[in-house]
Protein backbone atom coordinates (compact mmCIF):
# COMPACT_ATOMS: atom_id res chain seq x y z
CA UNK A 1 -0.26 10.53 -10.43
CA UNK A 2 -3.19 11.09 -7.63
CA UNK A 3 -6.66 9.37 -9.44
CA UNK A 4 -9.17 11.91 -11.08
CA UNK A 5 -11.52 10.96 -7.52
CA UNK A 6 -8.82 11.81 -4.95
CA UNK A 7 -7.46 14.96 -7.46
CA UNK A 8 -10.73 16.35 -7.28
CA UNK A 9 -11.04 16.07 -3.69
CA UNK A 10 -8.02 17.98 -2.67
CA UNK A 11 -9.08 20.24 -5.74
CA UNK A 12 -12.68 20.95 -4.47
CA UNK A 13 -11.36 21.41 -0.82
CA UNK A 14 -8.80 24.08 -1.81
CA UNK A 15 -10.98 26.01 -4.17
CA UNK A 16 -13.26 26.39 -0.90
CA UNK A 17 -10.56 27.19 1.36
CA UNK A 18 -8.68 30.07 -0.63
CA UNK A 19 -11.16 32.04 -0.38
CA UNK A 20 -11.87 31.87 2.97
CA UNK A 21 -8.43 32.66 3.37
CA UNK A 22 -8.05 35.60 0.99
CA UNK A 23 -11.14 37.20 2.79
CA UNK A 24 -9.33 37.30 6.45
CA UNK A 25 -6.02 38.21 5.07
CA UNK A 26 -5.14 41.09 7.16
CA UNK A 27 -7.45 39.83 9.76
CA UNK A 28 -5.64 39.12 13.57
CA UNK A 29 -6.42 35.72 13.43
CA UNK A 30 -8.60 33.22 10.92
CA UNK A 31 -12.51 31.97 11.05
CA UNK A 32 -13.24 29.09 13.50
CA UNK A 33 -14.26 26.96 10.33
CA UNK A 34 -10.91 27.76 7.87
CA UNK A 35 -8.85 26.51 10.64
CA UNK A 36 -10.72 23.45 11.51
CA UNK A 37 -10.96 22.52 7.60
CA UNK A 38 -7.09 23.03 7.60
CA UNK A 39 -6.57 20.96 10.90
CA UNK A 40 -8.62 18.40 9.14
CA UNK A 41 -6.42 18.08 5.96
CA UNK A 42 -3.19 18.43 8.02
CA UNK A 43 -4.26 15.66 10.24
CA UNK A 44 -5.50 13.33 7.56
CA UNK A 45 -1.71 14.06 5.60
CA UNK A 46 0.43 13.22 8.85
CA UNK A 47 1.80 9.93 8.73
CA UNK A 48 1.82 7.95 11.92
CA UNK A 49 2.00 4.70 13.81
CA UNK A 50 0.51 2.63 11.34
CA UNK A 51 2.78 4.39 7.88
CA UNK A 52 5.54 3.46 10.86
CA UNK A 53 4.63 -0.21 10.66
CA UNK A 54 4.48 -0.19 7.10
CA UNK A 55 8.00 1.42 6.76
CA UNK A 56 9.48 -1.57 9.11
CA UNK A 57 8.65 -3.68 6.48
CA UNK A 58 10.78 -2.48 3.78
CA UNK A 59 13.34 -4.55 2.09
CA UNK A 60 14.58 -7.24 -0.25
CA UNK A 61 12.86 -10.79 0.03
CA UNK A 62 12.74 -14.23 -0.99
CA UNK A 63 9.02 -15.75 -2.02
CA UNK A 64 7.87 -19.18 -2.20
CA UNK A 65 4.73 -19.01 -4.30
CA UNK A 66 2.02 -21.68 -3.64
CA UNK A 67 -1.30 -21.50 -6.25
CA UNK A 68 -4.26 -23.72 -5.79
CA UNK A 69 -5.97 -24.16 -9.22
CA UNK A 70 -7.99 -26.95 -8.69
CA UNK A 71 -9.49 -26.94 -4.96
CA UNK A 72 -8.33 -29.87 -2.84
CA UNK A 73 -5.25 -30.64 -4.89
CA UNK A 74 -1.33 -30.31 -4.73
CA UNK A 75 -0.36 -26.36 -5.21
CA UNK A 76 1.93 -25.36 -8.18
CA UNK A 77 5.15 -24.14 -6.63
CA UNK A 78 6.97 -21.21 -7.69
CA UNK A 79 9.87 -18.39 -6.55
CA UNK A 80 10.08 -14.93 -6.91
CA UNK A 81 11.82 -12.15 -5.13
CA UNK A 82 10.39 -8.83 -3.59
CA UNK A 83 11.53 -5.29 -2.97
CA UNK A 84 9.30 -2.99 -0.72
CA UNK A 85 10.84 0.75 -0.13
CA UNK A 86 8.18 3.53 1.46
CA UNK A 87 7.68 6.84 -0.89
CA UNK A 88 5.22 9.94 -0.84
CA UNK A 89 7.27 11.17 2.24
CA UNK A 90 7.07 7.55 4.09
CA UNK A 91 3.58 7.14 3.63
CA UNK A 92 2.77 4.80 1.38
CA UNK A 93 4.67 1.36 0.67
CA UNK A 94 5.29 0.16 -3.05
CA UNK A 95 6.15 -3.80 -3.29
CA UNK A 96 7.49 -4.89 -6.88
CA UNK A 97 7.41 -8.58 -7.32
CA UNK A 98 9.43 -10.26 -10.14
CA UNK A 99 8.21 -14.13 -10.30
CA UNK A 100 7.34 -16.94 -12.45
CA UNK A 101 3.42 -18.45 -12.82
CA UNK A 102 2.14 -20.78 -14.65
CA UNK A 103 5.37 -21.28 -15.89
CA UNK A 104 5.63 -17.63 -17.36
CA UNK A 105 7.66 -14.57 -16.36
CA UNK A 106 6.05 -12.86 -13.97
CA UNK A 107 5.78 -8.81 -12.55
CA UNK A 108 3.45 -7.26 -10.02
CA UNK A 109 3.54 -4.04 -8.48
CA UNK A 110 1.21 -3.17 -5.04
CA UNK A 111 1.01 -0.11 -3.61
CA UNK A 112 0.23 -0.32 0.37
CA UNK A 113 -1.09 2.86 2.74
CA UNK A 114 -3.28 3.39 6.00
CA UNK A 115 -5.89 5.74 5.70
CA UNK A 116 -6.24 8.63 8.48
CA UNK A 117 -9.22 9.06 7.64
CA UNK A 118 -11.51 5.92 6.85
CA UNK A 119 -9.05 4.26 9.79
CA UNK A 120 -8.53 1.68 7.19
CA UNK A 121 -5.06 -0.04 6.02
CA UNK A 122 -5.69 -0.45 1.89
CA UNK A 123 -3.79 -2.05 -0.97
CA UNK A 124 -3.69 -2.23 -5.09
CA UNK A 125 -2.17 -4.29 -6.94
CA UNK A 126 -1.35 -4.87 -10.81
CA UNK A 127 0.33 -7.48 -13.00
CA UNK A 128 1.88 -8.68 -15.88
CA UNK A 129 -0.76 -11.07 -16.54
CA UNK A 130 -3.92 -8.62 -16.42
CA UNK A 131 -4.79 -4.91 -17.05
CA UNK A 132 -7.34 -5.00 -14.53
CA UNK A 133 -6.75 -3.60 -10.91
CA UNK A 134 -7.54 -5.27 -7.62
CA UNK A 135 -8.24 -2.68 -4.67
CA UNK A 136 -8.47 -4.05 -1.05
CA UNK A 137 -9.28 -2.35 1.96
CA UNK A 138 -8.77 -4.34 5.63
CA UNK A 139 -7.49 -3.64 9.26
CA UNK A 140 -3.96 -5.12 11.02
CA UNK A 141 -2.96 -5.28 14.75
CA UNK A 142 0.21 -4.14 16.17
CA UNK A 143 2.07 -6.86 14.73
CA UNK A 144 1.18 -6.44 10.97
CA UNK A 145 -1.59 -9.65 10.89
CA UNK A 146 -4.02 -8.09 8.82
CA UNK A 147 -6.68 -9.23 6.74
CA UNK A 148 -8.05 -7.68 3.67
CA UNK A 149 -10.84 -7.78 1.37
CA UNK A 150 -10.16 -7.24 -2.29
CA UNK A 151 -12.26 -7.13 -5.66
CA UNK A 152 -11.35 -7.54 -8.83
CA UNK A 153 -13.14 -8.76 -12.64
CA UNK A 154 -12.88 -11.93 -13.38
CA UNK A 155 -11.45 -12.23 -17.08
CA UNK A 156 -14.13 -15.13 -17.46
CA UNK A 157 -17.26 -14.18 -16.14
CA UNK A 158 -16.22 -10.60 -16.88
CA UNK A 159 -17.87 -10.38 -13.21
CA UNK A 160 -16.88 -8.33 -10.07
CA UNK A 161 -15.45 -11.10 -7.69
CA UNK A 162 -14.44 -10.70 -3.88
CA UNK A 163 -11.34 -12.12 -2.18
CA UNK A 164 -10.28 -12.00 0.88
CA UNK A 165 -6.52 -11.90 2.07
CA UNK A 166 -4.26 -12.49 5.39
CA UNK A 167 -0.85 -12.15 6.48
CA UNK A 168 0.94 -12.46 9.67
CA UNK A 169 4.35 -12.70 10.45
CA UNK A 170 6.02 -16.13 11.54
CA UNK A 171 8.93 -14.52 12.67
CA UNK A 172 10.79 -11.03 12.43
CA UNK A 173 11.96 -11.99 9.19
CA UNK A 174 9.06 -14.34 7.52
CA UNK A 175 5.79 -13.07 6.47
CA UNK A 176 3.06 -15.31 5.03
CA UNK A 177 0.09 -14.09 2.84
CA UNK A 178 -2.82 -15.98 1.54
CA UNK A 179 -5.58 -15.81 -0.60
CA UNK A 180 -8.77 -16.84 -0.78
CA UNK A 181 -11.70 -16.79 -3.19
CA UNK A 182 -14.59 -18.45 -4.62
CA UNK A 183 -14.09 -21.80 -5.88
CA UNK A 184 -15.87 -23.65 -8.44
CA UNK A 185 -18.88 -24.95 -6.00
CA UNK A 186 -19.21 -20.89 -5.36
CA UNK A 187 -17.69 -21.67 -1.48
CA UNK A 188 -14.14 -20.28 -0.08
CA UNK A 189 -10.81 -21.87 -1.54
CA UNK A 190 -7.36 -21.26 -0.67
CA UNK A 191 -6.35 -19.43 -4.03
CA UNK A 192 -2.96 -18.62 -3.05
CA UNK A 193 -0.17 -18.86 -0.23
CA UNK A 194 3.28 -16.72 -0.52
CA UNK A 195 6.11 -17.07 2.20
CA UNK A 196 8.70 -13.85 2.24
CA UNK A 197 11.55 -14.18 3.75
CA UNK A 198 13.87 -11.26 4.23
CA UNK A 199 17.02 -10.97 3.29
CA UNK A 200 19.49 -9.51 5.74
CA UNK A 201 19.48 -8.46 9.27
């Protein structure tokens, strides 16, 4: 279901357009500013190079979870599997992650898009073990390194906190994502590190 902001929007930009429309029905050919407005929306809807990239990725994975809890010491291990699969007429990319952490079951769901308009790759991403939402916005290169920055509440501090995120590719079939965030000293730590490897060709 489209959030109440982005709804309203497409809601707001369509009750301004119908009329528009409705007045030049009949007419041999419509206003200079209708058809711009509709080039506009058609352009920012049109998936492309970058929901391309995104759709390469798709498929069934392996992870190796690595989380830092205490800066400076040896990660907790963990494994999980991933599925990725493109929807919304291949132009968005939903990951589902089944895993373990902290040695309980463990499910996250992302949702990953480019935006046509802002120019901007972006991300969400819930879990089993919060009912917040983290929402990330960053930029990748032609071979899918990217780096994000997210924010999210901290269930502690109850505060807004920033993190910032990379992946890059090791190979056609590995990908490698990690996390970082403020540590107890308030300076960068590696939070988190996740291998995928793919599973078939």
């Amino acid at each position: 279901m489209p959030c109440k902001h982005g709804l309203s929007t497409i809601l707001i930009a369509l009750s301004f357009a119908a009329p528009l429309a409705a007045q030049e029905t009949g007419a041999a050919e419509m206003s200079a500013e209708t058809k711009a407005m509709m080039e506009a929306f058609q352009k920012a809807g049109t998936p492309g190079e970058p929901h391309r990239q995104l759709a390469s990725m798709a498929g069934s994975y392996d992870l190796t979870v690595k989380s830092w809890h205490t800066p400076g010491a040896e990660p907790m291990v963990d494994t999980g599997t991933a599925t990725r699969r493109m929807m919304l007429g291949d132009r968005v990319m939903v990951e589902d992650v089944s895993s373990q952490m902290m040695g309980q079951a463990y499910a996250g769901q992302g949702l990953h898009g480019y935006d046509n308009v802002t120019g901007k790759y972006w991300s969400t991403w819930a879990d089993s073990m919060s009912t917040g939402l983290m929402v990330s916005e960053g930029s990748c290169d032609a071979a899918m390194s990217c780096e994000y920055t997210g924010k999210y509440h901290d269930p502690v501090s109850k505060q807004a906190q920033t993190t910032r995120m990379t992946t890059r590719w090791t190979d056609k079939g590995t990908e490698v994502f990690e996390m970082y965030g403020p540590g107890h000293d308030g300076k960068e730590a590696k939070m988190m590190e996740i291998t995928y490897k793919k599973r078939g060709p």
